[in-house]
PDB file of N, CA and C in Angstrom:
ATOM      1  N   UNK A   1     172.315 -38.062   8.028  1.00  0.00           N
ATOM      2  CA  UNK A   1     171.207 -37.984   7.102  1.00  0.00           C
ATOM      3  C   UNK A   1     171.493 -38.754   5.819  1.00  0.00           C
ATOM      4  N   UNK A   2     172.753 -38.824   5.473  1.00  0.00           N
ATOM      5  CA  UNK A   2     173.215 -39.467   4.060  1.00  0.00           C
ATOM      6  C   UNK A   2     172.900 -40.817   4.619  1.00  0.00           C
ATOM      7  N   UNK A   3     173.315 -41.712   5.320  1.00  0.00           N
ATOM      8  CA  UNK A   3     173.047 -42.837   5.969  1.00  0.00           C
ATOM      9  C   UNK A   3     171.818 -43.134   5.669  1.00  0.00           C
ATOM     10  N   UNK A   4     170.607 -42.264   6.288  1.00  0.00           N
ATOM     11  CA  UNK A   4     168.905 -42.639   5.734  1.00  0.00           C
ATOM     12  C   UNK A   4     168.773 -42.821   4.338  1.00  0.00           C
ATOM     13  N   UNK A   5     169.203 -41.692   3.808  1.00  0.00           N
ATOM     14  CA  UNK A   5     168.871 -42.167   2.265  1.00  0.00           C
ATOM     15  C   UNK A   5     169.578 -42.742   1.966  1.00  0.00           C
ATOM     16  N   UNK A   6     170.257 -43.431   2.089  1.00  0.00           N
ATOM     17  CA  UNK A   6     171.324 -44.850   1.720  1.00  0.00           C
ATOM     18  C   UNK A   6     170.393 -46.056   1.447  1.00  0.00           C
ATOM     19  N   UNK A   7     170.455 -45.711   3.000  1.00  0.00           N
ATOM     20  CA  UNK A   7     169.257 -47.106   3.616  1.00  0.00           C
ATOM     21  C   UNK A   7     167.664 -47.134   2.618  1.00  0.00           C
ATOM     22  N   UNK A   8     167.308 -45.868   2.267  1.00  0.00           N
ATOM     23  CA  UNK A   8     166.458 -46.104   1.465  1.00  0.00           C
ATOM     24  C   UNK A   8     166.462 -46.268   0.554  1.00  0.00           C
ATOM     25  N   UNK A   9     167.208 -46.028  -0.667  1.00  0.00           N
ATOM     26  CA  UNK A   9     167.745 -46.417  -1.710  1.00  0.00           C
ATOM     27  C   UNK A   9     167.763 -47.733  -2.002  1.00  0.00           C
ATOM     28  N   UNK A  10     168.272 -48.240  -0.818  1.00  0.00           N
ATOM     29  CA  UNK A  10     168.675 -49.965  -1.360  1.00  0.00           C
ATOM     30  C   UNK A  10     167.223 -50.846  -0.800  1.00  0.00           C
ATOM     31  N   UNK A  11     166.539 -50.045   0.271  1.00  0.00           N
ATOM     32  CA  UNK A  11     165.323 -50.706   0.342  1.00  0.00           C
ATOM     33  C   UNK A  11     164.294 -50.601  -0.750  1.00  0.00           C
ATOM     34  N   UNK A  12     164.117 -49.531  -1.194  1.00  0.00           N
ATOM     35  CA  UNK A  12     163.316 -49.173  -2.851  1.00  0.00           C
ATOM     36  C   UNK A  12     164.190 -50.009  -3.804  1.00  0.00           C
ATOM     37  N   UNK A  13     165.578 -50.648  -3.558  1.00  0.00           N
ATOM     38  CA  UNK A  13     166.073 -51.140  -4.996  1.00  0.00           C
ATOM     39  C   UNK A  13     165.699 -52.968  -4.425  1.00  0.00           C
ATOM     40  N   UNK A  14     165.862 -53.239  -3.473  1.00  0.00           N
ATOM     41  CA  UNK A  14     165.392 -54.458  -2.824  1.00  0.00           C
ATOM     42  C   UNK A  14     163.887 -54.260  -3.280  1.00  0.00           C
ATOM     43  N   UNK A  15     163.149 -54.368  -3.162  1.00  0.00           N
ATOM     44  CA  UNK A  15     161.166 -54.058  -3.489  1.00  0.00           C
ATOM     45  C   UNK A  15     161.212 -53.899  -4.862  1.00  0.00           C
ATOM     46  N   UNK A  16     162.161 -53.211  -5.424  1.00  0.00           N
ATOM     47  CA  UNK A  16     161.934 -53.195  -6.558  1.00  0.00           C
ATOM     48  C   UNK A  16     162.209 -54.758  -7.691  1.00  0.00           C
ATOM     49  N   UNK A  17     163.304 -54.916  -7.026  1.00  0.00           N
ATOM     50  CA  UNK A  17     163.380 -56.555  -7.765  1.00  0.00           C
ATOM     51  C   UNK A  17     163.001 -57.006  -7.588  1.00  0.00           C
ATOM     52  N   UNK A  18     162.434 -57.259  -6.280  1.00  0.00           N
ATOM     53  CA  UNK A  18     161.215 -58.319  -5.942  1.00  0.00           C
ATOM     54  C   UNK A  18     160.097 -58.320  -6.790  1.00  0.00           C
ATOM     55  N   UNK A  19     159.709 -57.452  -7.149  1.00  0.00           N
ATOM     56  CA  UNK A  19     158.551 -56.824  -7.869  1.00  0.00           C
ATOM     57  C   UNK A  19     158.863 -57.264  -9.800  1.00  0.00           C
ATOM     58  N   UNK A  20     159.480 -57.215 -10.330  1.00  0.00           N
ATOM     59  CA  UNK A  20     160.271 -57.520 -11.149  1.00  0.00           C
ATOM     60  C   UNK A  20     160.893 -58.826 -10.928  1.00  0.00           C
ATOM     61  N   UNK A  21     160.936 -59.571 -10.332  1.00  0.00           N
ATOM     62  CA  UNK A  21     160.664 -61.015 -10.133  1.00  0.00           C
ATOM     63  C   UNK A  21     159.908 -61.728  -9.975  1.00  0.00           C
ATOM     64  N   UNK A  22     159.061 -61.434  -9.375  1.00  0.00           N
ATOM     65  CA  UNK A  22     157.866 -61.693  -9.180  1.00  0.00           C
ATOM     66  C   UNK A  22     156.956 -62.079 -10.549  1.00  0.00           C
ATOM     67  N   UNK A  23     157.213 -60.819 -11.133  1.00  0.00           N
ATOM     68  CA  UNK A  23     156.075 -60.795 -12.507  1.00  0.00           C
ATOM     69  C   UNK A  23     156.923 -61.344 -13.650  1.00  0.00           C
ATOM     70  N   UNK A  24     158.304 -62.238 -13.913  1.00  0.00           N
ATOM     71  CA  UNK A  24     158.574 -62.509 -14.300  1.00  0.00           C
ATOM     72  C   UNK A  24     158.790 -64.366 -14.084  1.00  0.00           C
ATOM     73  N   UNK A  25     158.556 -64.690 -13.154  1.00  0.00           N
ATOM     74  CA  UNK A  25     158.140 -65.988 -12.110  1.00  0.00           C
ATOM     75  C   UNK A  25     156.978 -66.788 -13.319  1.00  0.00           C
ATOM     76  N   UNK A  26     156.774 -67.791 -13.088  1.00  0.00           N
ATOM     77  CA  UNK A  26     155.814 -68.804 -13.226  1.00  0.00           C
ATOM     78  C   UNK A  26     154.747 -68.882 -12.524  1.00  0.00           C
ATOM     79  N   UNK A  27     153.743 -68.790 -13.328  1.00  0.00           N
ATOM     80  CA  UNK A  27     152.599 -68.273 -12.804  1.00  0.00           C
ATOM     81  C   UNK A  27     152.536 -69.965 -10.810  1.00  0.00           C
ATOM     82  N   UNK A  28     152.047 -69.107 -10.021  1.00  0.00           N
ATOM     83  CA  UNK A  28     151.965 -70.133  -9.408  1.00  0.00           C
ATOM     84  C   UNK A  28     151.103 -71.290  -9.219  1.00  0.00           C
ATOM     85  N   UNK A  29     150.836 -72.849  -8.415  1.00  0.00           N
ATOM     86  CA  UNK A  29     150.651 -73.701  -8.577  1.00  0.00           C
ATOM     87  C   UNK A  29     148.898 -73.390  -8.309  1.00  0.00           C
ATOM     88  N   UNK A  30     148.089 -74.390  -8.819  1.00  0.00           N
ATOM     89  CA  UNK A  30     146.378 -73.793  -8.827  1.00  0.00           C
ATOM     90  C   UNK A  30     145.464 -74.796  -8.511  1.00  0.00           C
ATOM     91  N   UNK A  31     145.152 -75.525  -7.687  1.00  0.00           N
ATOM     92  CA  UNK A  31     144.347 -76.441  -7.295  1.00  0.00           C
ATOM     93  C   UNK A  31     143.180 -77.136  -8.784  1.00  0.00           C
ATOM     94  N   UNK A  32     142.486 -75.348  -8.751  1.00  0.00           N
ATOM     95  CA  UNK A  32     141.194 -75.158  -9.581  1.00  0.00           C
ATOM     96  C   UNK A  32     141.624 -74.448 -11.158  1.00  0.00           C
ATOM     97  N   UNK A  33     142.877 -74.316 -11.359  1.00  0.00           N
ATOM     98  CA  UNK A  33     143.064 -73.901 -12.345  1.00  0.00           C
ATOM     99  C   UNK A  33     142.461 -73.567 -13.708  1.00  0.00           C
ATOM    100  N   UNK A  34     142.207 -75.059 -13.610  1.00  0.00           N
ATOM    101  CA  UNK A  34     141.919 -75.661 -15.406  1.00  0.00           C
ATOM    102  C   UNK A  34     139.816 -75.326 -15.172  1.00  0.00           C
ATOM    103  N   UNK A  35     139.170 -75.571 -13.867  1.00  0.00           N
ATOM    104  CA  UNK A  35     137.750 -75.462 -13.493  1.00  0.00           C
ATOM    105  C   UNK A  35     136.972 -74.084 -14.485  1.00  0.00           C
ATOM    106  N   UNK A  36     137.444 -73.346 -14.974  1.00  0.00           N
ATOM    107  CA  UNK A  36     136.896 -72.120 -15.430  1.00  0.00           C
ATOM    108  C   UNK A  36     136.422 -72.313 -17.004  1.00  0.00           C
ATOM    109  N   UNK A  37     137.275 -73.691 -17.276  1.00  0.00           N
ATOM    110  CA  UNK A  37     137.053 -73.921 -18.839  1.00  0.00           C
ATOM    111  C   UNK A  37     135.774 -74.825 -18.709  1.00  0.00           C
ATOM    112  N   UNK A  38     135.378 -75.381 -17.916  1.00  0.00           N
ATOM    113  CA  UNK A  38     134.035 -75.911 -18.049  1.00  0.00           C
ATOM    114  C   UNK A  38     132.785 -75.138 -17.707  1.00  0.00           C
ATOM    115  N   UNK A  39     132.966 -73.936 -17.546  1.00  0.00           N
ATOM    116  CA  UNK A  39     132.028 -72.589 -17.395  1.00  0.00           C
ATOM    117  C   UNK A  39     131.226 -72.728 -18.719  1.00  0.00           C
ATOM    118  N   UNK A  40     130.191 -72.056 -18.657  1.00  0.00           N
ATOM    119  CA  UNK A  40     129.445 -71.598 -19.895  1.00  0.00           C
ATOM    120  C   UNK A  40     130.105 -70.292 -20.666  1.00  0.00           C
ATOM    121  N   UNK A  41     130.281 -70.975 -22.243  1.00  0.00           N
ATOM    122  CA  UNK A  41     130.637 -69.425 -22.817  1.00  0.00           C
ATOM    123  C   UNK A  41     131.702 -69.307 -22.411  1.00  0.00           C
ATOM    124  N   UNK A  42     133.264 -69.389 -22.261  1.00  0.00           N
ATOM    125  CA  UNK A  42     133.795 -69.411 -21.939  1.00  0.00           C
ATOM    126  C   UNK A  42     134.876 -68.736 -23.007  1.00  0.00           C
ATOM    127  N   UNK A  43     135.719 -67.256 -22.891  1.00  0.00           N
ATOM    128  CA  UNK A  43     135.966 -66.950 -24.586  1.00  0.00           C
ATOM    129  C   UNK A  43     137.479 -66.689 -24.300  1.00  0.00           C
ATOM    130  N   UNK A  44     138.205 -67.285 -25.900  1.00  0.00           N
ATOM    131  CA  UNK A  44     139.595 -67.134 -26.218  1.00  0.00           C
ATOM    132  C   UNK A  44     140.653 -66.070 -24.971  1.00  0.00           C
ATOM    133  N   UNK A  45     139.835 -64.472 -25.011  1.00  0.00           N
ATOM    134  CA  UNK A  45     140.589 -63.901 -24.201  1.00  0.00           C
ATOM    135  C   UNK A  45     140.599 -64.211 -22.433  1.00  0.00           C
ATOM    136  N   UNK A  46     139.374 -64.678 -22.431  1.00  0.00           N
ATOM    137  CA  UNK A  46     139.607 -65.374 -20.997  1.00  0.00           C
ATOM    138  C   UNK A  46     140.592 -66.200 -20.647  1.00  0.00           C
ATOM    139  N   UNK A  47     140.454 -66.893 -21.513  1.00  0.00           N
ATOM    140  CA  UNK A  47     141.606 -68.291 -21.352  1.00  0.00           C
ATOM    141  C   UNK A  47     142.677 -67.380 -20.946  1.00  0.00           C
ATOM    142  N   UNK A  48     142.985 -66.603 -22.335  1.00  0.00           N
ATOM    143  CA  UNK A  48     145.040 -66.151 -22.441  1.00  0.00           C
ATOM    144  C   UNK A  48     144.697 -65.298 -20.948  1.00  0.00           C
ATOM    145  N   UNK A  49     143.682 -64.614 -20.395  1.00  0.00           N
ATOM    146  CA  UNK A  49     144.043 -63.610 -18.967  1.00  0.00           C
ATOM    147  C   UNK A  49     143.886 -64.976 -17.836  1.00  0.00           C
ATOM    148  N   UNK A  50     143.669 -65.755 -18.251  1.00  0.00           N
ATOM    149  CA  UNK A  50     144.208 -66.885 -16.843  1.00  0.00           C
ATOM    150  C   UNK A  50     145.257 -68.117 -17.001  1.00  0.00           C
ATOM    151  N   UNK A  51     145.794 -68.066 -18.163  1.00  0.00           N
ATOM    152  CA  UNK A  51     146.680 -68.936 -18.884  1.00  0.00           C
ATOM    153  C   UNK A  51     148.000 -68.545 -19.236  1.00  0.00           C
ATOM    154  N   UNK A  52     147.832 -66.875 -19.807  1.00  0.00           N
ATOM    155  CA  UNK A  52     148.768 -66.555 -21.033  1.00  0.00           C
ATOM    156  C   UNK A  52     148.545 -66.975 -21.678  1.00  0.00           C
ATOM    157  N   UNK A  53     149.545 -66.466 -22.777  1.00  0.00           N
ATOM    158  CA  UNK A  53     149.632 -67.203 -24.194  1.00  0.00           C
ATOM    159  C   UNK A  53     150.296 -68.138 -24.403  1.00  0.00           C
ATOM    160  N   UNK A  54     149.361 -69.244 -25.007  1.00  0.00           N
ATOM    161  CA  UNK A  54     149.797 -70.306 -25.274  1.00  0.00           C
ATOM    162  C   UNK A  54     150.980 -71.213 -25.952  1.00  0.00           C
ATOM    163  N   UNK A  55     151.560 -71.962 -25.920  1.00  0.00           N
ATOM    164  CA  UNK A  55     152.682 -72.266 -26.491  1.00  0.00           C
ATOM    165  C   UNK A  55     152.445 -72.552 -27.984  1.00  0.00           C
ATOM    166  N   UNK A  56     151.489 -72.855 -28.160  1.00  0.00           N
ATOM    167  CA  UNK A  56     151.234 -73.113 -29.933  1.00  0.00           C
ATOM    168  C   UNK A  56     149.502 -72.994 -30.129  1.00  0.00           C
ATOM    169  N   UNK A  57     149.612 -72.566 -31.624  1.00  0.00           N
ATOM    170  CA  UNK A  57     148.526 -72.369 -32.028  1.00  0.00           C
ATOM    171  C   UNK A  57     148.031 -73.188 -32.824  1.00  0.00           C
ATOM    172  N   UNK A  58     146.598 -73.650 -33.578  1.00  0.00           N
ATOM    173  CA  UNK A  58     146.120 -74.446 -34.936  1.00  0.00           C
ATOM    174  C   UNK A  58     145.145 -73.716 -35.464  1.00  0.00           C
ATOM    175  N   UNK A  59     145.149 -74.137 -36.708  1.00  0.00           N
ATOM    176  CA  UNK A  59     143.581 -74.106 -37.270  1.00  0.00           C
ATOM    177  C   UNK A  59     143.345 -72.214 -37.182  1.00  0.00           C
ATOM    178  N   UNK A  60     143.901 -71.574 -37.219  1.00  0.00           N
ATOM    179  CA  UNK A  60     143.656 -69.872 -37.728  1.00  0.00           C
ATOM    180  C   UNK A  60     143.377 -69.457 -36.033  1.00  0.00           C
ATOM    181  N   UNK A  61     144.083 -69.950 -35.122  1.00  0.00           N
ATOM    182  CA  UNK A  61     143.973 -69.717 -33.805  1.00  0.00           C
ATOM    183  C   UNK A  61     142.458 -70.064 -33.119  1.00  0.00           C
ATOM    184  N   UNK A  62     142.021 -71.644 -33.375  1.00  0.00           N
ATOM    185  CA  UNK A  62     141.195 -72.116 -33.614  1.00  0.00           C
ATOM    186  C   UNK A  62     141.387 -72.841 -32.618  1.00  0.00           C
ATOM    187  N   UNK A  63     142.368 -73.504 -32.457  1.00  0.00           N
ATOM    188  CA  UNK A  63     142.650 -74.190 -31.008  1.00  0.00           C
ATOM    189  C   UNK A  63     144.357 -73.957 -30.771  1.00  0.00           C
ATOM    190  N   UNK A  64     144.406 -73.801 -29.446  1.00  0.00           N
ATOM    191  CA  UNK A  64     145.146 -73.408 -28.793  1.00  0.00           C
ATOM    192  C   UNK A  64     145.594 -74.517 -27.550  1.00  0.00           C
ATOM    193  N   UNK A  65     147.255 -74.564 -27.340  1.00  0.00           N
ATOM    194  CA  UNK A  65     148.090 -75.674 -26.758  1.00  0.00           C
ATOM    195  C   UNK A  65     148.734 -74.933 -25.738  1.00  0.00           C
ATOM    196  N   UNK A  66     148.503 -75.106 -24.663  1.00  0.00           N
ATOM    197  CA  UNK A  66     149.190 -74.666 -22.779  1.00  0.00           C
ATOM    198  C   UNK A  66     150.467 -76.378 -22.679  1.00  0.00           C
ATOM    199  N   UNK A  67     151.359 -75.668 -22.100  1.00  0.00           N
ATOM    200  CA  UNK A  67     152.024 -76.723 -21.337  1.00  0.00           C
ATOM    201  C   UNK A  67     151.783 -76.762 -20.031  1.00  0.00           C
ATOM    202  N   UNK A  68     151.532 -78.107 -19.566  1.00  0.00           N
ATOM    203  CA  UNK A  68     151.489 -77.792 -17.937  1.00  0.00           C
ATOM    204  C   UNK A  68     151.897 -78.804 -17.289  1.00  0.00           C
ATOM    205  N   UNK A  69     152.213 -78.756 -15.916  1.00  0.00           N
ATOM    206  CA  UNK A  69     153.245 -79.657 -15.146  1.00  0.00           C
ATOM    207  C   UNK A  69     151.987 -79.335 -13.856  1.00  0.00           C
ATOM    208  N   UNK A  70     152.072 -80.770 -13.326  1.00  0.00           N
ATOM    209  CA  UNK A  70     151.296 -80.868 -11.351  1.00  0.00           C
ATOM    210  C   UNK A  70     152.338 -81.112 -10.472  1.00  0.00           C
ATOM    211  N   UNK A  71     151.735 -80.428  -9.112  1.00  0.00           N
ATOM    212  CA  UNK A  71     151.889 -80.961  -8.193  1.00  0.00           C
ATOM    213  C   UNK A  71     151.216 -81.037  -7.194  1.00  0.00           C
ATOM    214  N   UNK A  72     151.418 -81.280  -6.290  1.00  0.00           N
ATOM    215  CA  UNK A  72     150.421 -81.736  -5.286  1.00  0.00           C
ATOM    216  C   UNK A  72     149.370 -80.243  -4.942  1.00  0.00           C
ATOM    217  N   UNK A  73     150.185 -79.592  -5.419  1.00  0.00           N
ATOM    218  CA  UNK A  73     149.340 -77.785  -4.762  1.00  0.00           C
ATOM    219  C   UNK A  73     148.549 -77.928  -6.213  1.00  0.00           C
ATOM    220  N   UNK A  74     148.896 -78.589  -7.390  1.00  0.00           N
ATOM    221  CA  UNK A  74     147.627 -78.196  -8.294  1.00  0.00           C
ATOM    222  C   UNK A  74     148.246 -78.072  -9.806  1.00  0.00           C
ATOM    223  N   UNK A  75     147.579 -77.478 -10.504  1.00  0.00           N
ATOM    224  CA  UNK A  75     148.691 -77.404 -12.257  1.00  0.00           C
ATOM    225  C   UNK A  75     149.209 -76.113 -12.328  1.00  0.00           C
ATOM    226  N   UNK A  76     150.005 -76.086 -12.854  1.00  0.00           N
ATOM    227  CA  UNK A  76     150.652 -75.061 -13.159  1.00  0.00           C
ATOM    228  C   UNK A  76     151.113 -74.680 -15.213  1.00  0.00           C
ATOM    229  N   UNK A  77     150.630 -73.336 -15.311  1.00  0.00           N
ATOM    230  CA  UNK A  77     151.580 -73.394 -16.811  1.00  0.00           C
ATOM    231  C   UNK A  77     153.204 -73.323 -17.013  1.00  0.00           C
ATOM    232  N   UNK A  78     153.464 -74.069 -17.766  1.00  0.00           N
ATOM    233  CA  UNK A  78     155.242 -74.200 -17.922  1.00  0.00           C
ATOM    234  C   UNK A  78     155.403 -72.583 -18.669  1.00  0.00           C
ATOM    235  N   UNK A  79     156.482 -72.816 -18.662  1.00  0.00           N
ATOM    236  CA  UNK A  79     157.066 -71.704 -20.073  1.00  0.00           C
ATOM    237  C   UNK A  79     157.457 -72.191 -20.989  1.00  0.00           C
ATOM    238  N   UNK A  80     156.720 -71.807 -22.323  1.00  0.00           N
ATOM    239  CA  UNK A  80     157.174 -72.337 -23.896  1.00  0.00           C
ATOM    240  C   UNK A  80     158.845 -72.409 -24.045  1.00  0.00           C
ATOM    241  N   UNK A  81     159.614 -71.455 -23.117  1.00  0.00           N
ATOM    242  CA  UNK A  81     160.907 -70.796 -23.193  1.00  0.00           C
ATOM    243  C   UNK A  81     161.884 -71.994 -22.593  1.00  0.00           C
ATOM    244  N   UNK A  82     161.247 -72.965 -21.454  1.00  0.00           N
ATOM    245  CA  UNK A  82     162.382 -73.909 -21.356  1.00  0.00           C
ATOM    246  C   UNK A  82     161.889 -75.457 -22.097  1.00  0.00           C
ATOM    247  N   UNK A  83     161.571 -75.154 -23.555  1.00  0.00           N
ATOM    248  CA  UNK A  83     161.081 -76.835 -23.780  1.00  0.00           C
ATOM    249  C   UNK A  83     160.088 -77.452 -23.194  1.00  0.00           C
ATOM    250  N   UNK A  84     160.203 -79.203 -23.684  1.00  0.00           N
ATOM    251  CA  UNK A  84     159.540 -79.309 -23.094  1.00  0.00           C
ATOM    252  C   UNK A  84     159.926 -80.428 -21.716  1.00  0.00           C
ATOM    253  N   UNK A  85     161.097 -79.770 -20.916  1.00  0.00           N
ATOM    254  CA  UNK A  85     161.566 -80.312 -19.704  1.00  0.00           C
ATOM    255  C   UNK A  85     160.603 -80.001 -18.371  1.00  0.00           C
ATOM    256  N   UNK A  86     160.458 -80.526 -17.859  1.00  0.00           N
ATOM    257  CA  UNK A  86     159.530 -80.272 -17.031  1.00  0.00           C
ATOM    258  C   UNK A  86     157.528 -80.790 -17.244  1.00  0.00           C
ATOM    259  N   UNK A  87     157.486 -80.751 -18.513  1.00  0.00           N
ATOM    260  CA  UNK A  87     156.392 -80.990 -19.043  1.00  0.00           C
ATOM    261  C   UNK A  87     155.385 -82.308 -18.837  1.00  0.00           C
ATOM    262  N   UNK A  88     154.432 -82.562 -18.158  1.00  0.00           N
ATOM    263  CA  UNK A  88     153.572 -83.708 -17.949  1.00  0.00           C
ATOM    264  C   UNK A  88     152.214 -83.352 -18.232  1.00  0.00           C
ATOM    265  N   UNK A  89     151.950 -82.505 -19.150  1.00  0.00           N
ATOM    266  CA  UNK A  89     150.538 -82.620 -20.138  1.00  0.00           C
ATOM    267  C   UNK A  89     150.578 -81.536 -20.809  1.00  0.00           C
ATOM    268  N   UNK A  90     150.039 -81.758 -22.319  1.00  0.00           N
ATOM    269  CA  UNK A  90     149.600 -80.514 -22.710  1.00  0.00           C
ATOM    270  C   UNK A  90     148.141 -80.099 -23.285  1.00  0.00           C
ATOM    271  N   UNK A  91     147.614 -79.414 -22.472  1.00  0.00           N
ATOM    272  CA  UNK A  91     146.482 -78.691 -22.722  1.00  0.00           C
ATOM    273  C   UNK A  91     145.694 -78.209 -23.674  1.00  0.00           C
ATOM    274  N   UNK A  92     144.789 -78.625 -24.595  1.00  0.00           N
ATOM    275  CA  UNK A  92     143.704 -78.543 -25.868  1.00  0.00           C
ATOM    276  C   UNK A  92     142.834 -77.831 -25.812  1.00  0.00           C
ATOM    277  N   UNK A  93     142.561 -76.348 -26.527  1.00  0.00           N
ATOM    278  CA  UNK A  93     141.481 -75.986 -26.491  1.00  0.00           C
ATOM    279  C   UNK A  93     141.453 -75.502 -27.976  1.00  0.00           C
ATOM    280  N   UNK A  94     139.737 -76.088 -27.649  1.00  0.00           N
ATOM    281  CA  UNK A  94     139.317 -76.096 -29.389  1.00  0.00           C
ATOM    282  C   UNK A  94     138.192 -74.508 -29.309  1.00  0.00           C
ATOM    283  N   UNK A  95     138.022 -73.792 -29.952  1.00  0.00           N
ATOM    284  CA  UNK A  95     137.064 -72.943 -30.204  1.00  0.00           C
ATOM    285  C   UNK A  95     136.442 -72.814 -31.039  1.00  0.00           C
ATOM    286  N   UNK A  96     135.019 -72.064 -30.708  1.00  0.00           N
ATOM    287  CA  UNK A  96     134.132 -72.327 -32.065  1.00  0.00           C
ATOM    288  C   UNK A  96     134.773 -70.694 -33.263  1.00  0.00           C
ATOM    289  N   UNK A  97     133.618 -71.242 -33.628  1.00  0.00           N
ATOM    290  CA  UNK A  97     133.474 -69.323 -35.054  1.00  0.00           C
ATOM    291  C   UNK A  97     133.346 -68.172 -34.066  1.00  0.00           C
ATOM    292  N   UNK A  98     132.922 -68.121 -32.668  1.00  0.00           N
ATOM    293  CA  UNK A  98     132.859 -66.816 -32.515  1.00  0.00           C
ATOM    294  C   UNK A  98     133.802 -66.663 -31.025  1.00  0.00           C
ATOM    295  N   UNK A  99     134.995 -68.295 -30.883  1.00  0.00           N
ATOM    296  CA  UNK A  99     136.144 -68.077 -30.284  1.00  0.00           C
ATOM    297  C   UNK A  99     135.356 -68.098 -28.695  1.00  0.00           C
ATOM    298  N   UNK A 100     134.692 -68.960 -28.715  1.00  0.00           N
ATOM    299  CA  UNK A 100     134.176 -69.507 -27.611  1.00  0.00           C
ATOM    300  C   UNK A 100     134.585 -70.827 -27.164  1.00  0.00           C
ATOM    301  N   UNK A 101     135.206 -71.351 -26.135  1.00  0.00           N
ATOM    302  CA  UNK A 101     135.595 -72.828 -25.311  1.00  0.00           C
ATOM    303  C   UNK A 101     134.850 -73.643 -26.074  1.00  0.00           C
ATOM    304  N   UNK A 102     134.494 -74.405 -27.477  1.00  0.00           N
ATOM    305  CA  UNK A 102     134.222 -75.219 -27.637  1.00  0.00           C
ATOM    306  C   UNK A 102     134.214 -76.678 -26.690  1.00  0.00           C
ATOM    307  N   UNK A 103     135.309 -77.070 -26.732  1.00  0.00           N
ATOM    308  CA  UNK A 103     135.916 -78.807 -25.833  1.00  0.00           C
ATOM    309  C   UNK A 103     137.248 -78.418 -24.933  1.00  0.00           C
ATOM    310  N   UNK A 104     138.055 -79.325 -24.460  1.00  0.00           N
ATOM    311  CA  UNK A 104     139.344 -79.135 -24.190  1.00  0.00           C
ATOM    312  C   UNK A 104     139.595 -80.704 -23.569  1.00  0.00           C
ATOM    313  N   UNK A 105     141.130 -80.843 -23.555  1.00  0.00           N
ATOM    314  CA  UNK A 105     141.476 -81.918 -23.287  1.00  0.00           C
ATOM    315  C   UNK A 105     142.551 -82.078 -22.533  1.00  0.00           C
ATOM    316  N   UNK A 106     143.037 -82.171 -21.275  1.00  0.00           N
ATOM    317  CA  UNK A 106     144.342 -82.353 -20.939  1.00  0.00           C
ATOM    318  C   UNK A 106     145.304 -83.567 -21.225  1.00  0.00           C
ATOM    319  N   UNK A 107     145.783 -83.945 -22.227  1.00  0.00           N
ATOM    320  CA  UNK A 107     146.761 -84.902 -22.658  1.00  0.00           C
ATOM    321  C   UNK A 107     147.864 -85.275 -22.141  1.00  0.00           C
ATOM    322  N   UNK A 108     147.859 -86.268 -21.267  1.00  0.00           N
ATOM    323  CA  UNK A 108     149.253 -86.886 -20.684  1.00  0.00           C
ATOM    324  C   UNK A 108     150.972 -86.863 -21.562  1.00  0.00           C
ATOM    325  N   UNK A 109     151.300 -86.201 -21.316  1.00  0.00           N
ATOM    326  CA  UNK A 109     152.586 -86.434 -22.269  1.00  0.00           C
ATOM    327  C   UNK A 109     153.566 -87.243 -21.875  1.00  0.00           C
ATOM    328  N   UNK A 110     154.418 -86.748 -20.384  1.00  0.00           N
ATOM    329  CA  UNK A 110     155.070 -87.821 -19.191  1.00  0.00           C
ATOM    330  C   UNK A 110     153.688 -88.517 -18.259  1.00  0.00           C
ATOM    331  N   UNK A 111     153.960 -89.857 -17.789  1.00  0.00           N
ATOM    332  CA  UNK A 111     153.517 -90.155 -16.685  1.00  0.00           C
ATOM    333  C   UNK A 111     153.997 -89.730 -15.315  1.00  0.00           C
ATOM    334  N   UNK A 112     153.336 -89.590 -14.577  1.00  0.00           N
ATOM    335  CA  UNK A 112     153.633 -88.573 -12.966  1.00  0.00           C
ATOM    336  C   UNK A 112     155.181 -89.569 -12.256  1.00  0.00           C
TER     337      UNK A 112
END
């Protein structure tokens, strides 16, 4: 019987890191990623729940800067946390007074 709960122990501690890796991972790669910002109305907290938070801010959090890297599966956001290695555009969004998607711009930083 000690044997079972052994075995379960390390299977709940296996699942568990996974799980805890997982949500600590890079968000994964997105075909349609960036498609939601050309929506109508489109507002500040939307962005950060499909983006995160951004690597830099302007203008009284007025516009807001994503790093992002492609590949063939689509864009992906970097992490502010490793530089900017990895980095081949960074992402512009301007908002109005009531923090609505004004414009946006994806800016080449490396060439592919």
């Amino acid at each position: 019987m000690a044997l079972g709960t052994s075995v379960g122990r390390r299977a709940l501690a296996v699942g568990a890191s996974a799980v805890i890796v997982g949500c600590a991972s890079t968000p994964a790669e997105h075909k349609v990623l960036l498609e939601f910002l050309d929506q109508p109305s489109v507002t500040a907290e939307q962005v950060r729940e499909r983006l995160g938070e951004p690597h830099a801010t302007f203008e009284q959090e007025r516009v807001l800067a994503y790093r992002l890297n492609h590949k063939a599966s689509g864009y992906y956001v970097t992490s502010p946390r490793t530089g900017w290695e990895g980095v081949r555009y960074d992402l512009i969004i301007v908002l109005d007074e009531h923090n609505v998607v004004q414009k946006h711009n994806l800016v080449a930083i490396r060439p592919p």
